[in-house]
PDB file of N, CA and C in Angstrom:
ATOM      1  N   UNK A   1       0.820  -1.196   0.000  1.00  0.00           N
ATOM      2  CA  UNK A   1       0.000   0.000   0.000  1.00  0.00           C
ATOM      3  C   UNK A   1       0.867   1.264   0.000  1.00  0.00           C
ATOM      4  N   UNK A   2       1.911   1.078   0.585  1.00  0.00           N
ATOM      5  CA  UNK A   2       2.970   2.562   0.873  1.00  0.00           C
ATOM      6  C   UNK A   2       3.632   2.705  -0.239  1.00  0.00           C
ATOM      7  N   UNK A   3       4.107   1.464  -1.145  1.00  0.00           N
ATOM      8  CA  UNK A   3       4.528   1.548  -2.530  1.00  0.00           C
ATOM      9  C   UNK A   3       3.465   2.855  -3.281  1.00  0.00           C
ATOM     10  N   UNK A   4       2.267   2.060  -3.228  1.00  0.00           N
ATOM     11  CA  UNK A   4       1.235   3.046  -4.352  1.00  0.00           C
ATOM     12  C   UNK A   4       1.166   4.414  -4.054  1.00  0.00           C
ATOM     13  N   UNK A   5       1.171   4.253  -2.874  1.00  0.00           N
ATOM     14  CA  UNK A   5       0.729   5.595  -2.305  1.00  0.00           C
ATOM     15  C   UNK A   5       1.918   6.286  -2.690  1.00  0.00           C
ATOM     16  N   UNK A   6       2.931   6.069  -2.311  1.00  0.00           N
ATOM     17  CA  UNK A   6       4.277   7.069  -2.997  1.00  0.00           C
ATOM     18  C   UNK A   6       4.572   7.248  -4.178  1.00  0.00           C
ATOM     19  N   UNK A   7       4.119   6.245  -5.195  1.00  0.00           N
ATOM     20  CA  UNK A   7       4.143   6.704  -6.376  1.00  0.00           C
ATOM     21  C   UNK A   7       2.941   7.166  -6.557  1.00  0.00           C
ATOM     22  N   UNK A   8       1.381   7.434  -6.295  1.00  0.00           N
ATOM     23  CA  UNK A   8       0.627   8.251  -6.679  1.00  0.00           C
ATOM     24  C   UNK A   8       1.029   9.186  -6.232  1.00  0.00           C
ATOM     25  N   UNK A   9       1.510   9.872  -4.656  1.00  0.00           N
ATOM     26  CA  UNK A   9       2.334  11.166  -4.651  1.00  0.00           C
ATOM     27  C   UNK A   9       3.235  11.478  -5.361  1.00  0.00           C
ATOM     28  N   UNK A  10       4.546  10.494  -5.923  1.00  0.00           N
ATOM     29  CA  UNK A  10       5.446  11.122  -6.685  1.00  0.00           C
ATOM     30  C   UNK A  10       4.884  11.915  -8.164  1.00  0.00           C
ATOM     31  N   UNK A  11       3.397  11.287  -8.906  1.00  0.00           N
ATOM     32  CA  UNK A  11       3.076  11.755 -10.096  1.00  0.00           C
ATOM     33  C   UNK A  11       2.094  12.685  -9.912  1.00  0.00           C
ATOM     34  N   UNK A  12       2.078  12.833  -8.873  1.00  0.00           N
ATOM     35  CA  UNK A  12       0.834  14.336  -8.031  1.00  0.00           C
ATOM     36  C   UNK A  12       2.085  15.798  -8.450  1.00  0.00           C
ATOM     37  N   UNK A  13       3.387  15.549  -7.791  1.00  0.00           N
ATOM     38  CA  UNK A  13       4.327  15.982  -7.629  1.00  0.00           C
ATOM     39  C   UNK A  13       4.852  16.636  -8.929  1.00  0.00           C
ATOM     40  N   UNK A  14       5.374  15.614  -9.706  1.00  0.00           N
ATOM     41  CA  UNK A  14       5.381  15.622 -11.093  1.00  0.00           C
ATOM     42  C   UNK A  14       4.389  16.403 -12.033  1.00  0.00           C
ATOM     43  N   UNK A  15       3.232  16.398 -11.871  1.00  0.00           N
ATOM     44  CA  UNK A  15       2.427  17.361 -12.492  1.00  0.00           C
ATOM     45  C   UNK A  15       1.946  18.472 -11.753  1.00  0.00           C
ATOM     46  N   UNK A  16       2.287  18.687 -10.608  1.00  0.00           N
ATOM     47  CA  UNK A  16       2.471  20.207  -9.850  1.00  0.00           C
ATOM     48  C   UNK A  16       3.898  21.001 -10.505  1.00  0.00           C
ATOM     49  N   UNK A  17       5.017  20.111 -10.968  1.00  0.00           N
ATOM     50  CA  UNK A  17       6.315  20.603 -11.298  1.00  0.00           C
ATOM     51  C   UNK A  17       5.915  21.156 -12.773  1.00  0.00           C
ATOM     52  N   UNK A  18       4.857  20.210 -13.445  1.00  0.00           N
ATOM     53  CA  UNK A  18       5.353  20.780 -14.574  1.00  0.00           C
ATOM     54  C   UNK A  18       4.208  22.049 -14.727  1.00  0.00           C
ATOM     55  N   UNK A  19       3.375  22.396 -13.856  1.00  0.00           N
ATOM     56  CA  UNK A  19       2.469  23.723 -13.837  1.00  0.00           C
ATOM     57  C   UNK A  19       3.203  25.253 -13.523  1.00  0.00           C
ATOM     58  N   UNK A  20       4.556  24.958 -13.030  1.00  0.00           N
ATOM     59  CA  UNK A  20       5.278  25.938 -12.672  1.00  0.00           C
ATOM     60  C   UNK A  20       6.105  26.321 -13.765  1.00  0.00           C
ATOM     61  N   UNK A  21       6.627  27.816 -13.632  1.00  0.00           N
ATOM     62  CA  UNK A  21       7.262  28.407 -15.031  1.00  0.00           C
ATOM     63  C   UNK A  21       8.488  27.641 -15.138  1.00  0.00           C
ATOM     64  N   UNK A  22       8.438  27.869 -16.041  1.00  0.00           N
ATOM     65  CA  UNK A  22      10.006  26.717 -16.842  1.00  0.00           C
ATOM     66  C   UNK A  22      11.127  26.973 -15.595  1.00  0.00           C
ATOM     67  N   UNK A  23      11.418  28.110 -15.525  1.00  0.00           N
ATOM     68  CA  UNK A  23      12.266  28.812 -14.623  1.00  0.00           C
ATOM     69  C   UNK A  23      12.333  28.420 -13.033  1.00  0.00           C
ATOM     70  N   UNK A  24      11.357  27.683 -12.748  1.00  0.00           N
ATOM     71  CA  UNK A  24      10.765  27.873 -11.199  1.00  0.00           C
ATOM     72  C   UNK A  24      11.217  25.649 -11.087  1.00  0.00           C
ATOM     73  N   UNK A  25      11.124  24.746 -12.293  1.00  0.00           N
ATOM     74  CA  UNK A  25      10.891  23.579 -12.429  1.00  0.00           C
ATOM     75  C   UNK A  25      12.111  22.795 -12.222  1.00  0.00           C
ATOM     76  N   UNK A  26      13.306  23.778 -12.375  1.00  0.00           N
ATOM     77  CA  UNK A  26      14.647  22.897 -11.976  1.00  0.00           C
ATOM     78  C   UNK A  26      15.023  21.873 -10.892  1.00  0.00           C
ATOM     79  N   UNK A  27      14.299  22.230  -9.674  1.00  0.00           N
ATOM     80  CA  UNK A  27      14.969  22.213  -8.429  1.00  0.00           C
ATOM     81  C   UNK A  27      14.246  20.950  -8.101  1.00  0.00           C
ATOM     82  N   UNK A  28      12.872  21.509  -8.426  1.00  0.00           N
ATOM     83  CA  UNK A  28      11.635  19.701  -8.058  1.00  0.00           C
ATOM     84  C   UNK A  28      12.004  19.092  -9.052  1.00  0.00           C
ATOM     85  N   UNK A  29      12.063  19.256 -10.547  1.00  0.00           N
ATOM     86  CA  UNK A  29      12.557  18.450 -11.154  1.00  0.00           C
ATOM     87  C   UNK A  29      13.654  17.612 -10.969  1.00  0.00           C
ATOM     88  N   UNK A  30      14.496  18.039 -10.382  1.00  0.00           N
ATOM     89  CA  UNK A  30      16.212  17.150 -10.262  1.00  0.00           C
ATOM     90  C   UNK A  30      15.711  16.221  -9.399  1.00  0.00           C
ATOM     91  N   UNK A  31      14.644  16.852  -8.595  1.00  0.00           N
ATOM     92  CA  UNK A  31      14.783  15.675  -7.035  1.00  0.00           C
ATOM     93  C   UNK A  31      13.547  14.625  -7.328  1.00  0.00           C
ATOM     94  N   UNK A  32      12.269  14.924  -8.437  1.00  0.00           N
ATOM     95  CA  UNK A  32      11.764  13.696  -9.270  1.00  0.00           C
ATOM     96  C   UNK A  32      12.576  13.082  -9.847  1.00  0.00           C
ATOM     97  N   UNK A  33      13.734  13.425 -10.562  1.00  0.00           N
ATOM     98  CA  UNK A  33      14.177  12.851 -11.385  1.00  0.00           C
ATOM     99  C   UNK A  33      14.958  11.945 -10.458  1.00  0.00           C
ATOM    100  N   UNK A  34      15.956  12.377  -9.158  1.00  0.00           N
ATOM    101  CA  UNK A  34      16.860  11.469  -8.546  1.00  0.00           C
ATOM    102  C   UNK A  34      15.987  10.488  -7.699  1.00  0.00           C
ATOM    103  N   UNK A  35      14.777  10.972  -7.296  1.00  0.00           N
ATOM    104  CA  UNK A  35      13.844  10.053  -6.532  1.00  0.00           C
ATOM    105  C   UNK A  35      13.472   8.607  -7.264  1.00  0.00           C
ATOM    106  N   UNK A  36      12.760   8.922  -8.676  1.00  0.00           N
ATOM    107  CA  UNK A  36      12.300   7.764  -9.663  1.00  0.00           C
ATOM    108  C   UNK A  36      13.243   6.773  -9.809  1.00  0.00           C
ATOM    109  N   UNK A  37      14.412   6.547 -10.206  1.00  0.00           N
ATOM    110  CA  UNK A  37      14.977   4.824  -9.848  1.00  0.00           C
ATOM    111  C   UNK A  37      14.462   4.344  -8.585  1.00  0.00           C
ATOM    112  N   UNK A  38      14.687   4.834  -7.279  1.00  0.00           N
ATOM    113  CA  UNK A  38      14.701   4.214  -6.410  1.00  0.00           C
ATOM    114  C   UNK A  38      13.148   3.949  -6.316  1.00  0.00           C
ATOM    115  N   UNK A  39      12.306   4.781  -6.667  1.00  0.00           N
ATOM    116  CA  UNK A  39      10.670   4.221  -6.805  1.00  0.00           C
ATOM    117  C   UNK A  39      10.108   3.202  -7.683  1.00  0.00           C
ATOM    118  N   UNK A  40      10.986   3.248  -9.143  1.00  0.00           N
ATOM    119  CA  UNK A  40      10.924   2.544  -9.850  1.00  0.00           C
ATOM    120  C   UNK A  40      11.037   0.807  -9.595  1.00  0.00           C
ATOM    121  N   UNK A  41      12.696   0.924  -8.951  1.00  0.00           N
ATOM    122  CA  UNK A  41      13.201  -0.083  -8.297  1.00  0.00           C
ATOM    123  C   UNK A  41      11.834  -0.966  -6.966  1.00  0.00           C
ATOM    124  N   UNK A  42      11.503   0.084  -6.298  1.00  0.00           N
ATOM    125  CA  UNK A  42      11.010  -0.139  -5.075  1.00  0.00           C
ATOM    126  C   UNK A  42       9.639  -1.223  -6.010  1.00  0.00           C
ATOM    127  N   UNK A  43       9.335  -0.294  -7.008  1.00  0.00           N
ATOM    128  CA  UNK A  43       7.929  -1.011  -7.690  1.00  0.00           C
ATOM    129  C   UNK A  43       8.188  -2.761  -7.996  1.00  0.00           C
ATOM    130  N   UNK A  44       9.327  -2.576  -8.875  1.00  0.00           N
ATOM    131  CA  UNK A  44       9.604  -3.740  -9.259  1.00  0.00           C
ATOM    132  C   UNK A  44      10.180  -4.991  -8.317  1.00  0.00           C
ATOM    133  N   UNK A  45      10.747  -4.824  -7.058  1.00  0.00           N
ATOM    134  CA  UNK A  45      10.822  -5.258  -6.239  1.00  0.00           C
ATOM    135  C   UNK A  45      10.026  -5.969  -5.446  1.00  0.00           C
ATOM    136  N   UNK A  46       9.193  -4.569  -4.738  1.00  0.00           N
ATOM    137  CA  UNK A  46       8.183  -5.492  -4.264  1.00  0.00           C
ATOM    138  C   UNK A  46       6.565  -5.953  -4.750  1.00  0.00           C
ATOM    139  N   UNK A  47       6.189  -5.172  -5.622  1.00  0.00           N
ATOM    140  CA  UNK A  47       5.322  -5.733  -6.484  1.00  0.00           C
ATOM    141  C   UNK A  47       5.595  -6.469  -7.747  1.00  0.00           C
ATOM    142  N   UNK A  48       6.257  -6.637  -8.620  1.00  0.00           N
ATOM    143  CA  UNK A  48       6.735  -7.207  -9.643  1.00  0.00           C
ATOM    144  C   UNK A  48       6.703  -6.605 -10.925  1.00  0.00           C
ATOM    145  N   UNK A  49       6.970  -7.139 -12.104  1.00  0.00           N
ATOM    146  CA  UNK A  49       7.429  -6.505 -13.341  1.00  0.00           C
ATOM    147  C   UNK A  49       5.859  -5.214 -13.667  1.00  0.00           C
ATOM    148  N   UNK A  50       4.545  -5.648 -13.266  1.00  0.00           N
ATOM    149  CA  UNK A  50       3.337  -5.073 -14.011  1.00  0.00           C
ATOM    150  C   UNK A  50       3.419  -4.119 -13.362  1.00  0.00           C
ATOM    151  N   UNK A  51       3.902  -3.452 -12.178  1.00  0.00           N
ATOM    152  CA  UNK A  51       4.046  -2.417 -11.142  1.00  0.00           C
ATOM    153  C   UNK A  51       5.544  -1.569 -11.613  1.00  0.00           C
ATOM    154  N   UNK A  52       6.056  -2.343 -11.603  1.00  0.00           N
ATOM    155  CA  UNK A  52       7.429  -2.221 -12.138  1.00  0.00           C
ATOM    156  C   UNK A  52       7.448  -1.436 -13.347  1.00  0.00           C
ATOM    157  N   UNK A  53       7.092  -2.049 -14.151  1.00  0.00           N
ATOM    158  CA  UNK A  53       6.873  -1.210 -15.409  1.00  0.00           C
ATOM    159  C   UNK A  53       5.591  -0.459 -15.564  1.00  0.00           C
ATOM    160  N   UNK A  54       4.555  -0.309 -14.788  1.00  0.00           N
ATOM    161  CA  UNK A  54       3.814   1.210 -14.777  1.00  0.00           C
ATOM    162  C   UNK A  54       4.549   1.953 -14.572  1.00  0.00           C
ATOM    163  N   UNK A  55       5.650   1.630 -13.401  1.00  0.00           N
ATOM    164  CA  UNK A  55       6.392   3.195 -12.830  1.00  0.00           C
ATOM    165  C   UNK A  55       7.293   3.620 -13.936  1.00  0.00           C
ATOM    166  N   UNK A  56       8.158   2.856 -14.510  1.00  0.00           N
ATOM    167  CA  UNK A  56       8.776   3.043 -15.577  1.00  0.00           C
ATOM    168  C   UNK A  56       8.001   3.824 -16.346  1.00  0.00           C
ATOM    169  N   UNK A  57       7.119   3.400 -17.106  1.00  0.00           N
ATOM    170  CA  UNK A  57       6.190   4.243 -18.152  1.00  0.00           C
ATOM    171  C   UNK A  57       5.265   5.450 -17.533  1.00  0.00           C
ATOM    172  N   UNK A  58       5.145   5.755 -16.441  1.00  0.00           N
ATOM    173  CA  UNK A  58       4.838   6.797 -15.514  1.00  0.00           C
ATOM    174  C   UNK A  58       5.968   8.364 -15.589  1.00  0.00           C
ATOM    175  N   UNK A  59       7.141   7.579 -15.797  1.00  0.00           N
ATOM    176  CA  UNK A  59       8.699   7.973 -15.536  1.00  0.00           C
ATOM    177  C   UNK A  59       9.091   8.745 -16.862  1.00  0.00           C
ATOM    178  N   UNK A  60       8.756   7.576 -17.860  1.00  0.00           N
ATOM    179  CA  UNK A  60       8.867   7.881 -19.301  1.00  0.00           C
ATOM    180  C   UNK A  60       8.240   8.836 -19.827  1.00  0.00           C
ATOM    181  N   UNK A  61       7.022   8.708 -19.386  1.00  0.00           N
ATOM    182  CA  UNK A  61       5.838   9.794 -20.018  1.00  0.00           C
ATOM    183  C   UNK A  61       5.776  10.891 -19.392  1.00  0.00           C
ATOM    184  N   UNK A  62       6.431  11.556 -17.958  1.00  0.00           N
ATOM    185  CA  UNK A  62       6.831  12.758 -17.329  1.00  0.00           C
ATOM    186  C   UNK A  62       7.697  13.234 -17.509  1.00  0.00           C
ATOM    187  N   UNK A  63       9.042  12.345 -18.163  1.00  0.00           N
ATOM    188  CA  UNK A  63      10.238  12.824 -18.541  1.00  0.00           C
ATOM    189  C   UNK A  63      10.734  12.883 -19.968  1.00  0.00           C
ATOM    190  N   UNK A  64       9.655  13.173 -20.799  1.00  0.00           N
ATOM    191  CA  UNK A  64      10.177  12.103 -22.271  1.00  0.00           C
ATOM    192  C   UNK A  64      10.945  13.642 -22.632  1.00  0.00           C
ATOM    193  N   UNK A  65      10.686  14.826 -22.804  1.00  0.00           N
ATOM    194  CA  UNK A  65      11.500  15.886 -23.285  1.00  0.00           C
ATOM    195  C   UNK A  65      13.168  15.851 -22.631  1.00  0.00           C
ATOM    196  N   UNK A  66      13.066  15.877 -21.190  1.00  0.00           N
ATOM    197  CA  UNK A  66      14.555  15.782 -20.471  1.00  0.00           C
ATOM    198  C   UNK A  66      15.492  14.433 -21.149  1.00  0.00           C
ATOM    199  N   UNK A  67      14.710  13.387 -21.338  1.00  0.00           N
ATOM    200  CA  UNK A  67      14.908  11.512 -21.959  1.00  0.00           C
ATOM    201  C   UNK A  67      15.448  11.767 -23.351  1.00  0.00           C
ATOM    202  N   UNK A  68      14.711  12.834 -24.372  1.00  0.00           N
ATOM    203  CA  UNK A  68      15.441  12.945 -25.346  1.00  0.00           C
ATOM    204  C   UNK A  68      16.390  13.708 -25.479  1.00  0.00           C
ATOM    205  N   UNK A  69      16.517  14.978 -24.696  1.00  0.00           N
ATOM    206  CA  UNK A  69      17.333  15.777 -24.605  1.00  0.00           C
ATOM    207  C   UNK A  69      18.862  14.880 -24.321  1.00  0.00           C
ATOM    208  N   UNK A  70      18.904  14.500 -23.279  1.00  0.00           N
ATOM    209  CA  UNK A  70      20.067  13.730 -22.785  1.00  0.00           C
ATOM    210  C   UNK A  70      20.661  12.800 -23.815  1.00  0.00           C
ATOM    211  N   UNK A  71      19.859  11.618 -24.186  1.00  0.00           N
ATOM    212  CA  UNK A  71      19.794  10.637 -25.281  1.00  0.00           C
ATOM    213  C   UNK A  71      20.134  11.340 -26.561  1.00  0.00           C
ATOM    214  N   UNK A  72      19.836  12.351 -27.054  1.00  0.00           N
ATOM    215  CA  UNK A  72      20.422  13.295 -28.160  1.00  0.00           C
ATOM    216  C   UNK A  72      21.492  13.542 -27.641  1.00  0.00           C
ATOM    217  N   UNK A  73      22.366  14.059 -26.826  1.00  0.00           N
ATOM    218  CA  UNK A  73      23.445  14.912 -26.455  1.00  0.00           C
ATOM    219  C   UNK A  73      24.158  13.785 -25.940  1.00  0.00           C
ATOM    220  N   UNK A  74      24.002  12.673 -25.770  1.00  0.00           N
ATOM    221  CA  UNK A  74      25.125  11.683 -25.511  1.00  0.00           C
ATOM    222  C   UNK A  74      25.470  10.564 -26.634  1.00  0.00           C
ATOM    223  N   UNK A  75      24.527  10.597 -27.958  1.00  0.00           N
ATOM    224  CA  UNK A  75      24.844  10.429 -28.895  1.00  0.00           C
ATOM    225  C   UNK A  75      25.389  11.379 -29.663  1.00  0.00           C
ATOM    226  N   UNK A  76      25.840  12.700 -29.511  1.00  0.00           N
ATOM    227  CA  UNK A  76      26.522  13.483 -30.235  1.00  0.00           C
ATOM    228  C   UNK A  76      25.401  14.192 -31.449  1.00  0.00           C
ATOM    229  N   UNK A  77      24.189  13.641 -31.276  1.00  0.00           N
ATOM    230  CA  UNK A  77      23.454  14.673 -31.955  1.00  0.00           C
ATOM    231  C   UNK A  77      23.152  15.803 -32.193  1.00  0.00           C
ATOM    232  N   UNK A  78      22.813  16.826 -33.148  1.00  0.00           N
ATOM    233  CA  UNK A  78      22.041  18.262 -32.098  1.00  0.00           C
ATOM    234  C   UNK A  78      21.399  18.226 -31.384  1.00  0.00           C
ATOM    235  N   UNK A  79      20.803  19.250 -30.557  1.00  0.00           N
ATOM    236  CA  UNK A  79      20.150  18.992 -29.269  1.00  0.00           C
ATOM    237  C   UNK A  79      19.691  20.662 -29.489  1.00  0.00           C
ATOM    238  N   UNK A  80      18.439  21.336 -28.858  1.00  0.00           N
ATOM    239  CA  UNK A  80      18.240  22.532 -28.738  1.00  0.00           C
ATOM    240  C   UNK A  80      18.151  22.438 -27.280  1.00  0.00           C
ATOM    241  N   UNK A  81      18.708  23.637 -26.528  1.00  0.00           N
ATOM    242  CA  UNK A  81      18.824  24.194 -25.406  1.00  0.00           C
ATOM    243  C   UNK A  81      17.324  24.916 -25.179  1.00  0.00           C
ATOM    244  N   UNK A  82      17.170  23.910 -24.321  1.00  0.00           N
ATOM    245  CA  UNK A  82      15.737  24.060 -23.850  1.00  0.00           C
ATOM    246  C   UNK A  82      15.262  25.430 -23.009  1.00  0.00           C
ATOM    247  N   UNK A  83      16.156  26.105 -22.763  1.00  0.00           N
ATOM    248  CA  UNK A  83      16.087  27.359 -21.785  1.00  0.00           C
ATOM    249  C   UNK A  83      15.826  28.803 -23.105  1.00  0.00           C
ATOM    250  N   UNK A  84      16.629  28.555 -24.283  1.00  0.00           N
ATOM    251  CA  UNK A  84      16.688  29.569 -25.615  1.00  0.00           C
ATOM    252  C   UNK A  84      15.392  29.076 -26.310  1.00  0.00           C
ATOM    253  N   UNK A  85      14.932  27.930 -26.847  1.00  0.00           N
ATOM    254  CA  UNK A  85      14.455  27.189 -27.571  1.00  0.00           C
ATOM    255  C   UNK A  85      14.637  27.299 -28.962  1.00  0.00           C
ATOM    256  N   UNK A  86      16.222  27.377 -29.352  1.00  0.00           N
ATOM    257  CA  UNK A  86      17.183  27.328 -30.417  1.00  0.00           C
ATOM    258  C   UNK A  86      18.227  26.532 -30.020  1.00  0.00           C
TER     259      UNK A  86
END
């Protein structure tokens, strides 16, 4: 039960972060972002892969702009700087 409940708070969280100005989203963002493995993990652990991989795809679908950004820029792709939007 404390599993769910923390990940329905973590994606409460997550969409309070992304209502705030771009400018204001850094700070909750870093600490969703460093929080989610270990929630992720926690899912798959003790509930198993179908829990497991909601959180994953929970994860995916809150982070997919930051997911490509990174994934572009560590393949050496272009990448636009999300702060200019050039």
């Amino acid at each position: 039960m404390a599993l769910i409940l923390c990940g329905v708070i973590w994606v409460m969280l997550a969409t309070l972060t992304a209502l705030l100005p771009m400018r204001r989203q850094m700070v909750p963002g870093l600490v969703l972002l460093a929080s989610a493995p270990v929630l992720i993990a926690w899912g798959f652990h003790e509930a198993g892969a179908v829990i497991g991989l909601a959180f994953l795809l929970a994860f995916g679908s809150m982070f997919r702009r930051p997911l490509i950004y990174f994934t572009r820029k560590a393949l050496g792709l272009p990448v636009v700087d999300p702060r200019r939007g050039s």
